[in-house]
PDB file of N, CA and C in Angstrom:
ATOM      1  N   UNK A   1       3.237  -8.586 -30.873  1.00  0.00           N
ATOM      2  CA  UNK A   1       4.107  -8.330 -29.740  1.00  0.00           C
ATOM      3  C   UNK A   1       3.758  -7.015 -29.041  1.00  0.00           C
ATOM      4  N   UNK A   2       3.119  -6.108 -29.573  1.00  0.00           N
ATOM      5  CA  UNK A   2       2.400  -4.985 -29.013  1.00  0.00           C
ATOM      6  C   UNK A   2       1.864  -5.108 -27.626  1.00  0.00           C
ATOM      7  N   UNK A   3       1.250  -6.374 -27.598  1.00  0.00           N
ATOM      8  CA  UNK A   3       0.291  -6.718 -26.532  1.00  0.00           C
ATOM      9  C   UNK A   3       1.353  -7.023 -25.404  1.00  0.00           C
ATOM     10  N   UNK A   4       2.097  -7.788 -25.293  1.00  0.00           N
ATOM     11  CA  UNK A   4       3.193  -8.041 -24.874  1.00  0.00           C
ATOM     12  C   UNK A   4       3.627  -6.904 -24.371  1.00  0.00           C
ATOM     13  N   UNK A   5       4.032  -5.645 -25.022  1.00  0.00           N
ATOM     14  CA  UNK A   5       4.820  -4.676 -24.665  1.00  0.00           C
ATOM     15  C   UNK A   5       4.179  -3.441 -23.924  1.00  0.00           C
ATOM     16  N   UNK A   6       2.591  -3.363 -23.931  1.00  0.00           N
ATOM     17  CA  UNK A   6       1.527  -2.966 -23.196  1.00  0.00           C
ATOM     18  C   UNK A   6       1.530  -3.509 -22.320  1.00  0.00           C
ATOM     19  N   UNK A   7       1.892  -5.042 -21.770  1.00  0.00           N
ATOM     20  CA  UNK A   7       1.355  -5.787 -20.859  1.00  0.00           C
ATOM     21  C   UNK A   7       2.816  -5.588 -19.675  1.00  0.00           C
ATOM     22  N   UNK A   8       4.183  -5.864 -20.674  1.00  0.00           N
ATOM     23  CA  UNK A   8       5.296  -5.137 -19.380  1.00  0.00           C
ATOM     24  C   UNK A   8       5.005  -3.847 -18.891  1.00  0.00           C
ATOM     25  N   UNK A   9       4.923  -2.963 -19.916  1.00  0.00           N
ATOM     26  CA  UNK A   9       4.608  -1.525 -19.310  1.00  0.00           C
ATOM     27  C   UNK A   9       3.467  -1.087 -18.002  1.00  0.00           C
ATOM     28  N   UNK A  10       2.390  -2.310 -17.754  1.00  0.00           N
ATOM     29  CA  UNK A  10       1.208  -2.152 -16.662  1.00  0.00           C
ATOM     30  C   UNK A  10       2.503  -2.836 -15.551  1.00  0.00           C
ATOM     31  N   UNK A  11       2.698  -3.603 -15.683  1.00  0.00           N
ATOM     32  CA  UNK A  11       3.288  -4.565 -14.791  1.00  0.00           C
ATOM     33  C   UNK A  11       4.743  -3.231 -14.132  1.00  0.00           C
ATOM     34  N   UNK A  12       5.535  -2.663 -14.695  1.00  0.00           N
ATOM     35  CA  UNK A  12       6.591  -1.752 -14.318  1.00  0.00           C
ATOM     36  C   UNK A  12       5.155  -0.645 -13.407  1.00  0.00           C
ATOM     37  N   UNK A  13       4.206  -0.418 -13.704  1.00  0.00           N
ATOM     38  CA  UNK A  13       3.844   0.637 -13.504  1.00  0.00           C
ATOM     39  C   UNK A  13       2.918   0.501 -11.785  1.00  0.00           C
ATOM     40  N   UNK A  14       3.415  -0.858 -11.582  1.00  0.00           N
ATOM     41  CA  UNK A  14       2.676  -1.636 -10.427  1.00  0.00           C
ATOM     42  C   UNK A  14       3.447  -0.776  -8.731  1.00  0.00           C
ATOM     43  N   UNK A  15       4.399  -0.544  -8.794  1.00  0.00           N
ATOM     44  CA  UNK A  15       5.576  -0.819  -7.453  1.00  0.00           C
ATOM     45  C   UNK A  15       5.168   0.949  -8.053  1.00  0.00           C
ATOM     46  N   UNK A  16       4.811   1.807  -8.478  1.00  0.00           N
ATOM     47  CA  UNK A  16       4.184   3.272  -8.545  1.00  0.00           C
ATOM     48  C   UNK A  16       2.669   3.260  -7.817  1.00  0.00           C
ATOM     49  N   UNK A  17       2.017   2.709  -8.229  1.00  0.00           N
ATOM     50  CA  UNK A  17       0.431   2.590  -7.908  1.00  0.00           C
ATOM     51  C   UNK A  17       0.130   1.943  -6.780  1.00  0.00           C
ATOM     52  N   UNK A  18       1.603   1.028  -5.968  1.00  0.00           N
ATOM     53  CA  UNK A  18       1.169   0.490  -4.712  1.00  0.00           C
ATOM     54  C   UNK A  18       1.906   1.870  -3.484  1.00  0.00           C
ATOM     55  N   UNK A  19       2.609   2.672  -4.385  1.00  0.00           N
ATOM     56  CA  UNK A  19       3.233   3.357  -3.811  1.00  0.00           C
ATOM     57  C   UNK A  19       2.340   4.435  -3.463  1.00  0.00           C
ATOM     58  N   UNK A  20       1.350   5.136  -4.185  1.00  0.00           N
ATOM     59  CA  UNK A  20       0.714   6.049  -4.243  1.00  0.00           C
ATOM     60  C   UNK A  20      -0.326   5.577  -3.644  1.00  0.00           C
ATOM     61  N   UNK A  21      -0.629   3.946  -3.015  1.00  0.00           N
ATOM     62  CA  UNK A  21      -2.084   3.795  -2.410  1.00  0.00           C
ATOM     63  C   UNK A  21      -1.667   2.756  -1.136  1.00  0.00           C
ATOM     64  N   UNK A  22      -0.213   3.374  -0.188  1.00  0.00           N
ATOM     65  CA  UNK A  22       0.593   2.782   1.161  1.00  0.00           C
ATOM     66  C   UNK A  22       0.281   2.523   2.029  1.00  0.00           C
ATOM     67  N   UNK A  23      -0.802   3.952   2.651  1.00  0.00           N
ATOM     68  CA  UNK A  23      -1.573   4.096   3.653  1.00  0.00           C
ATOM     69  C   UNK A  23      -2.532   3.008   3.781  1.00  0.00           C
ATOM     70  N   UNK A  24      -3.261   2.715   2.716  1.00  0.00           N
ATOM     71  CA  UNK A  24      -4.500   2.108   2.606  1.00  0.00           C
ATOM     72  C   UNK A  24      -4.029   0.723   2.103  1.00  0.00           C
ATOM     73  N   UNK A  25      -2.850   0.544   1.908  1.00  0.00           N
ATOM     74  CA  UNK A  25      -2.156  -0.885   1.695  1.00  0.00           C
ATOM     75  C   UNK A  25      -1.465  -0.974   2.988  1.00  0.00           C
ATOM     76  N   UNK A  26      -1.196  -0.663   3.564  1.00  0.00           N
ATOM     77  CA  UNK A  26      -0.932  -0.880   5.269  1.00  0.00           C
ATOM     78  C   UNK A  26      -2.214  -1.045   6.253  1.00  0.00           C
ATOM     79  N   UNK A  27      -3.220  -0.171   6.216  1.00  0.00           N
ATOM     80  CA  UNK A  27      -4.263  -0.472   6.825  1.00  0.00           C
ATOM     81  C   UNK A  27      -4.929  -1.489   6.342  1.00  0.00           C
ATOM     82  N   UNK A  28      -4.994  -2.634   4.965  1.00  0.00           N
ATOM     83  CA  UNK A  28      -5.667  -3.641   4.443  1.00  0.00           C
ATOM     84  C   UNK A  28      -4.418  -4.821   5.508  1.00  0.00           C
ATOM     85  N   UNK A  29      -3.161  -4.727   5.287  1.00  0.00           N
ATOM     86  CA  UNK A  29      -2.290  -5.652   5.706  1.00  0.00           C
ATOM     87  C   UNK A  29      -2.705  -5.699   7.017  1.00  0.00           C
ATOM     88  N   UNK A  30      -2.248  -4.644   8.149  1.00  0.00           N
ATOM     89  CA  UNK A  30      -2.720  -4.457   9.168  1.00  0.00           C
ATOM     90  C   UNK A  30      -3.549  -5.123   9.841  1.00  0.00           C
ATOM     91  N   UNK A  31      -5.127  -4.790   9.034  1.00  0.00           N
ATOM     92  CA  UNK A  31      -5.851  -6.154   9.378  1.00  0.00           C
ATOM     93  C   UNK A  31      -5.842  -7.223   9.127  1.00  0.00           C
ATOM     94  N   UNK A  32      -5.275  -7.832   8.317  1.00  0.00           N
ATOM     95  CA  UNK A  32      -5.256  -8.996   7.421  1.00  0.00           C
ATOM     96  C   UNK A  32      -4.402  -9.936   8.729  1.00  0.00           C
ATOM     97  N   UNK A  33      -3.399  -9.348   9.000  1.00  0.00           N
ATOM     98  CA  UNK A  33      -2.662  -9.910   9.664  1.00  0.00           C
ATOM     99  C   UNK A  33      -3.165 -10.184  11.356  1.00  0.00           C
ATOM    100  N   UNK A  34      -3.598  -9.161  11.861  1.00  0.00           N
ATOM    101  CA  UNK A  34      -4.794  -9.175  13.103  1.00  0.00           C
ATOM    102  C   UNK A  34      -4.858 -10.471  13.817  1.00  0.00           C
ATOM    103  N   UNK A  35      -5.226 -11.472  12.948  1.00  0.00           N
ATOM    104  CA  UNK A  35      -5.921 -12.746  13.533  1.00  0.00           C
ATOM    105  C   UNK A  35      -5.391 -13.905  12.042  1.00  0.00           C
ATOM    106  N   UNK A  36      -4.912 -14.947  12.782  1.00  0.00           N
ATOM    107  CA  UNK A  36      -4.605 -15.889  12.092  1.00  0.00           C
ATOM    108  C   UNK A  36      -5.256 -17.018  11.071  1.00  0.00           C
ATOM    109  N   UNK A  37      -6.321 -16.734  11.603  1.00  0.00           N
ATOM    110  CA  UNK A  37      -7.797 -17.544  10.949  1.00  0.00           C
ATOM    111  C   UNK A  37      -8.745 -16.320  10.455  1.00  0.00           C
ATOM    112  N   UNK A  38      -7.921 -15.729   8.854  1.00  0.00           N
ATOM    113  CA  UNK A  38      -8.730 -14.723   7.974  1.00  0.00           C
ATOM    114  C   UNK A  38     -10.029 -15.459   7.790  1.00  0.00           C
ATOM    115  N   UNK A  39     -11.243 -15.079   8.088  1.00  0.00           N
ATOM    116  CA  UNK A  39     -12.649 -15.498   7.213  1.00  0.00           C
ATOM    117  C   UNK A  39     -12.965 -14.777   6.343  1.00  0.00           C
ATOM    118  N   UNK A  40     -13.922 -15.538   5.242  1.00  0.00           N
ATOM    119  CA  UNK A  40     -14.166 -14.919   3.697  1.00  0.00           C
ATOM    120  C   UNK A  40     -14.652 -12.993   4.615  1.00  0.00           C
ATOM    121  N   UNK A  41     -14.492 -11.852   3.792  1.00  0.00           N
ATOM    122  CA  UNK A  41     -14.443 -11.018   4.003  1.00  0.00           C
ATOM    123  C   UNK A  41     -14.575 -10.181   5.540  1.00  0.00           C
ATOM    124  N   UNK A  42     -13.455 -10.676   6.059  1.00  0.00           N
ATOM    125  CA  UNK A  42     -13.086 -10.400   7.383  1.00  0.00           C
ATOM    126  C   UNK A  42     -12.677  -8.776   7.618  1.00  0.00           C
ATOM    127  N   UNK A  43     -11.725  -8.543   6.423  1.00  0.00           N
ATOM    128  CA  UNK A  43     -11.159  -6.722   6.461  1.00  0.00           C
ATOM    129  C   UNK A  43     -12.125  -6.513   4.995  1.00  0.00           C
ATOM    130  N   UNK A  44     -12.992  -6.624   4.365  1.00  0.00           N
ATOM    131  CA  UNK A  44     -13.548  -5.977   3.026  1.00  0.00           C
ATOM    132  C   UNK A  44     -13.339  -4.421   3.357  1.00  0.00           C
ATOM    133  N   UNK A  45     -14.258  -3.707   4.628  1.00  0.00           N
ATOM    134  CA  UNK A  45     -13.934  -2.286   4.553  1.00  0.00           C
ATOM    135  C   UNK A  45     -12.473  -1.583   3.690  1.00  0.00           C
ATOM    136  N   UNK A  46     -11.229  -2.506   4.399  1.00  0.00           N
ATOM    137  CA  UNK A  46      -9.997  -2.114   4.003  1.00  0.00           C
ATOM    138  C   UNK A  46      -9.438  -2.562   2.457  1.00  0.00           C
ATOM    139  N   UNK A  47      -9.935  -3.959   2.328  1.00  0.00           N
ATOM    140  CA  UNK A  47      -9.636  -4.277   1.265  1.00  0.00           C
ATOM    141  C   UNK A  47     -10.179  -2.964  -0.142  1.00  0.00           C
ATOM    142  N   UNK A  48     -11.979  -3.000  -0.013  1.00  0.00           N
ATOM    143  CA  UNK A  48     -12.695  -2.088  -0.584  1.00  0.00           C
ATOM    144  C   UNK A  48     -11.864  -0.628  -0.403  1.00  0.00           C
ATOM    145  N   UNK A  49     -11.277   0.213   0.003  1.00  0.00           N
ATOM    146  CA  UNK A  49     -10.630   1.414   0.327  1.00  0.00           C
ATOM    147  C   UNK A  49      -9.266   0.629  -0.557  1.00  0.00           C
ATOM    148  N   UNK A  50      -8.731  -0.043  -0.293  1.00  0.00           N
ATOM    149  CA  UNK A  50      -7.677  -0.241  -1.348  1.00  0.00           C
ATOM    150  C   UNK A  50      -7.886  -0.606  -2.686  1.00  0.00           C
ATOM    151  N   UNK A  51      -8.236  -1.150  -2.753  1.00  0.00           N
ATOM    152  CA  UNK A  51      -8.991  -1.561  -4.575  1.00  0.00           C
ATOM    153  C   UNK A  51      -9.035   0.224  -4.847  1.00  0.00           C
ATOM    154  N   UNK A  52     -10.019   0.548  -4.537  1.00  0.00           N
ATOM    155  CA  UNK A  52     -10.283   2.094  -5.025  1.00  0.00           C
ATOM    156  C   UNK A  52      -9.384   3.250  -5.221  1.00  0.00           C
ATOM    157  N   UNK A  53      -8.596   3.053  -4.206  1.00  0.00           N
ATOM    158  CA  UNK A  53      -7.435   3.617  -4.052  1.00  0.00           C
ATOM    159  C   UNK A  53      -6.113   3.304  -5.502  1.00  0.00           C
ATOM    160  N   UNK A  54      -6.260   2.052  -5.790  1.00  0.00           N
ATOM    161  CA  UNK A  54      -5.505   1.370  -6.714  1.00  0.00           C
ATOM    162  C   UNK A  54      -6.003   1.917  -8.303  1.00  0.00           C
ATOM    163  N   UNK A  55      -7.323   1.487  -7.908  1.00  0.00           N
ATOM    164  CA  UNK A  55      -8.104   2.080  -9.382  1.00  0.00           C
ATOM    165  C   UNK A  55      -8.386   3.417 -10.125  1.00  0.00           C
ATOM    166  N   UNK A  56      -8.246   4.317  -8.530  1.00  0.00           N
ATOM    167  CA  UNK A  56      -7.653   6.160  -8.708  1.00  0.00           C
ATOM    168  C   UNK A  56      -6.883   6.333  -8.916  1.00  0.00           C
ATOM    169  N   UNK A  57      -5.296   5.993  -8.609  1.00  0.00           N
ATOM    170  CA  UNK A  57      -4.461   6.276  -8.863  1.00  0.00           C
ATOM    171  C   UNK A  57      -3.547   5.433 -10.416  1.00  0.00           C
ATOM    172  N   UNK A  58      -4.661   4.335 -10.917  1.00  0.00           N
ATOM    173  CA  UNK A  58      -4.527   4.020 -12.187  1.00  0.00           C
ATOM    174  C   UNK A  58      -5.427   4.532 -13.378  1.00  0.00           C
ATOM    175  N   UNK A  59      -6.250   5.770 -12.493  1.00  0.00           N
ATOM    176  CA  UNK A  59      -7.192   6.266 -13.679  1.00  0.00           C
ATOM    177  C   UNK A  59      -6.620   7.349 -14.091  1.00  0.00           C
ATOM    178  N   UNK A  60      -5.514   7.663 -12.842  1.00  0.00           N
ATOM    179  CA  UNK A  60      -4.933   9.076 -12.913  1.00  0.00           C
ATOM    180  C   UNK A  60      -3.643   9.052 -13.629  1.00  0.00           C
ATOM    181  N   UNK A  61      -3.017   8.062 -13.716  1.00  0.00           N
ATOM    182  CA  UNK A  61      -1.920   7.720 -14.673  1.00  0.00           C
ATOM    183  C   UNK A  61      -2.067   7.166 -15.929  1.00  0.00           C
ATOM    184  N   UNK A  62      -3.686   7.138 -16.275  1.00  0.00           N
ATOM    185  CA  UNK A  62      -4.113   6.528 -17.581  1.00  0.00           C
ATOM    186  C   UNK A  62      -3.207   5.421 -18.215  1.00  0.00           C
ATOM    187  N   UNK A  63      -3.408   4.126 -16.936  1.00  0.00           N
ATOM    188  CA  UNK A  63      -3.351   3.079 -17.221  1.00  0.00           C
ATOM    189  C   UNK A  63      -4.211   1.732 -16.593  1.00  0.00           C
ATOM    190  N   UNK A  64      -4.173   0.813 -16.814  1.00  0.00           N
ATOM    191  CA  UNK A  64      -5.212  -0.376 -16.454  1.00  0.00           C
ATOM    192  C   UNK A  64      -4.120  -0.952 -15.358  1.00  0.00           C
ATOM    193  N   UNK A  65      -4.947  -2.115 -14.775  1.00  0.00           N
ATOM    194  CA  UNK A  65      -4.687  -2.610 -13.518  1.00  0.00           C
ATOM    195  C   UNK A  65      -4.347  -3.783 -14.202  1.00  0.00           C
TER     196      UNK A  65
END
């Protein structure tokens, strides 16, 4: 059950890490939303800046995604 209780604790720690990466989760939405007919990597620039953003601010709270 360990695993389990590691696995709520990432999940609580989600609505922090989208919080700390807004800007760059608004500028991914932003475009996303743009045009109604998304094609396969249409916003990557933004997407790529958010991932990273997500993955800094989960390296910095020494936890996984």
């Amino acid at each position: 059950m360990e695993s389990v209780r590691k696995a709520n604790q990432r999940l609580r720690n989600y609505p922090i890490l989208l919080a700390k990466c807004s800007v760059a989760a608004a500028a991914y939405g932003a475009c996303i939303t743009t045009d109604l007919n998304v094609a396969h990597k249409t916003c990557d620039q933004e997407f790529q800046q958010f991932k990273q953003c997500l993955q800094k601010a989960a390296s910095d709270m020494k936890t996984k995604l």
